[in-house]
Protein backbone atom coordinates (compact mmCIF):
# COMPACT_ATOMS: atom_id res chain seq x y z
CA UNK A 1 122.12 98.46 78.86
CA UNK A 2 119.92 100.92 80.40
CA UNK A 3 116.89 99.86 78.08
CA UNK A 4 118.78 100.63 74.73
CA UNK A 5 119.24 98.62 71.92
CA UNK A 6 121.50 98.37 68.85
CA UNK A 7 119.72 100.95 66.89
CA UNK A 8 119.57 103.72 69.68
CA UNK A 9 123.11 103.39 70.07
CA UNK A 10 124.27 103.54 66.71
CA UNK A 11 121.90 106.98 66.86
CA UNK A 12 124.20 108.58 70.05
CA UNK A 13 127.40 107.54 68.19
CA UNK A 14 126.65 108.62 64.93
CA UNK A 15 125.28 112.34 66.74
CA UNK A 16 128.41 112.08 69.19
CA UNK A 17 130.44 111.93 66.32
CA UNK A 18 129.06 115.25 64.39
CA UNK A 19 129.13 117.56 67.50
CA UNK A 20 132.45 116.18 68.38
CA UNK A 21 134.43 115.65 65.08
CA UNK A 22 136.16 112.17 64.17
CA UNK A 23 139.36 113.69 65.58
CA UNK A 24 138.15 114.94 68.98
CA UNK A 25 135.58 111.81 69.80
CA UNK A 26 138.79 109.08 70.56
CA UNK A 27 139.56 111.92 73.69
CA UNK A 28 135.84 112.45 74.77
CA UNK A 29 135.26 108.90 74.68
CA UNK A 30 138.41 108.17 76.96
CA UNK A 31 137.25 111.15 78.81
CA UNK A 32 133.56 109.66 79.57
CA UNK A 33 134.96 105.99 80.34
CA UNK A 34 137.34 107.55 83.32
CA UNK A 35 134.29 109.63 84.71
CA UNK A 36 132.33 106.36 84.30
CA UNK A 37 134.81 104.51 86.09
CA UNK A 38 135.38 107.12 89.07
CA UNK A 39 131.12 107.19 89.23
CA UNK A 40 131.32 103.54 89.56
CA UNK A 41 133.65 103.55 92.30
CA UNK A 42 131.82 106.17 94.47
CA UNK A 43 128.55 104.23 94.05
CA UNK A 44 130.62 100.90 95.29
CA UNK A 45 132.21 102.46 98.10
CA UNK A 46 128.73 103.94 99.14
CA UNK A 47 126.93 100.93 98.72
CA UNK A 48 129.64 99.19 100.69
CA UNK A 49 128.99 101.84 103.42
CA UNK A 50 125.69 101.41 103.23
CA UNK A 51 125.60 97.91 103.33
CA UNK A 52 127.92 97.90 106.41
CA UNK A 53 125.57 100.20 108.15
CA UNK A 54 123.17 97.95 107.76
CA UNK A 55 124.80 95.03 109.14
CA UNK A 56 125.66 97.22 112.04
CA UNK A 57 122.17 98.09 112.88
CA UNK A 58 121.46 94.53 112.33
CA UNK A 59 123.74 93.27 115.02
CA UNK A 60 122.92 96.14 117.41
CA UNK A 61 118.80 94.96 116.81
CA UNK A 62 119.96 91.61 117.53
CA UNK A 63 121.70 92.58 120.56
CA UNK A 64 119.26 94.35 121.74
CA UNK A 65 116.28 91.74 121.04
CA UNK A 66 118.93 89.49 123.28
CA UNK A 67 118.98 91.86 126.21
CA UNK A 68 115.57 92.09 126.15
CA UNK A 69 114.96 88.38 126.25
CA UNK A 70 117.79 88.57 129.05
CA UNK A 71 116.47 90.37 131.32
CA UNK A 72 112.76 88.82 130.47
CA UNK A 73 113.83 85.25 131.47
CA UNK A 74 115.69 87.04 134.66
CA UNK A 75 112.79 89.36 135.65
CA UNK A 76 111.13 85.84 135.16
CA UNK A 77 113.54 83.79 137.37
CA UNK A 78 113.46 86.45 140.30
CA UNK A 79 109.54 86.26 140.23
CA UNK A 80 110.29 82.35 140.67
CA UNK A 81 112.67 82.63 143.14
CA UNK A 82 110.62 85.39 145.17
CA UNK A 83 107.62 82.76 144.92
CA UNK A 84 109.36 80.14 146.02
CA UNK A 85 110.53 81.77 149.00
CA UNK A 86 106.98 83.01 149.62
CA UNK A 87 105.94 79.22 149.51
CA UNK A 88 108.69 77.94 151.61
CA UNK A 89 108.10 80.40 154.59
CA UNK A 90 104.59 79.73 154.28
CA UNK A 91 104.97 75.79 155.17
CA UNK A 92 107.54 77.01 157.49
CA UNK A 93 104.74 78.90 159.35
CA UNK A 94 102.35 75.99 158.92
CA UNK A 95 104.38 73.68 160.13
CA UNK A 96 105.12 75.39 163.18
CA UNK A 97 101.83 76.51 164.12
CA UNK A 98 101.09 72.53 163.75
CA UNK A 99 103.72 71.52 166.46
């Protein structure tokens, strides 16, 4: 627990319990586990925001690595296409100079 051992502890209690007084420490103790608790929850719902930012930047990478590929294999299929037709009128031509 954040690097402390038995004896360090026993130090805090035994100085939390002369500032505070026997009577007073059950309250400041209560006290100190709420605002624990409430610190814990902010730090969970933060990390949960985080974490689903993340994921949302993760899809929207994703998506956009699959556009790119997208459009690569149709920038691809057009240059196909337009050489293909390039071909094919070219025989055309060849074959009608040849008759």
């Amino acid at each position: 627990m954040f690097g402390l051992g038995w004896d360090h502890l026993v130090v805090i209690f035994v100085v939390a319990l002369v500032v505070f007084g026997p009577g007073e420490l059950p309250s400041v103790m209560r006290s100190l586990g709420a605002t624990m608790k409430a610190v814990n929850r902010y730090v969970g719902d933060f990390r949960r925001q985080f974490d689903d930012a993340m994921r949302e930047a993760e899809k929207e990478l994703d998506l956009e690595e699959t556009r790119s590929k997208l459009q690569d294999a149709a920038s691809s299929m057009a240059q196909d296409v337009s050489g293909t037709a390039v071909t094919g009128e070219r025989g055309q031509d060849a074959r009608t100079a040849a008759s």
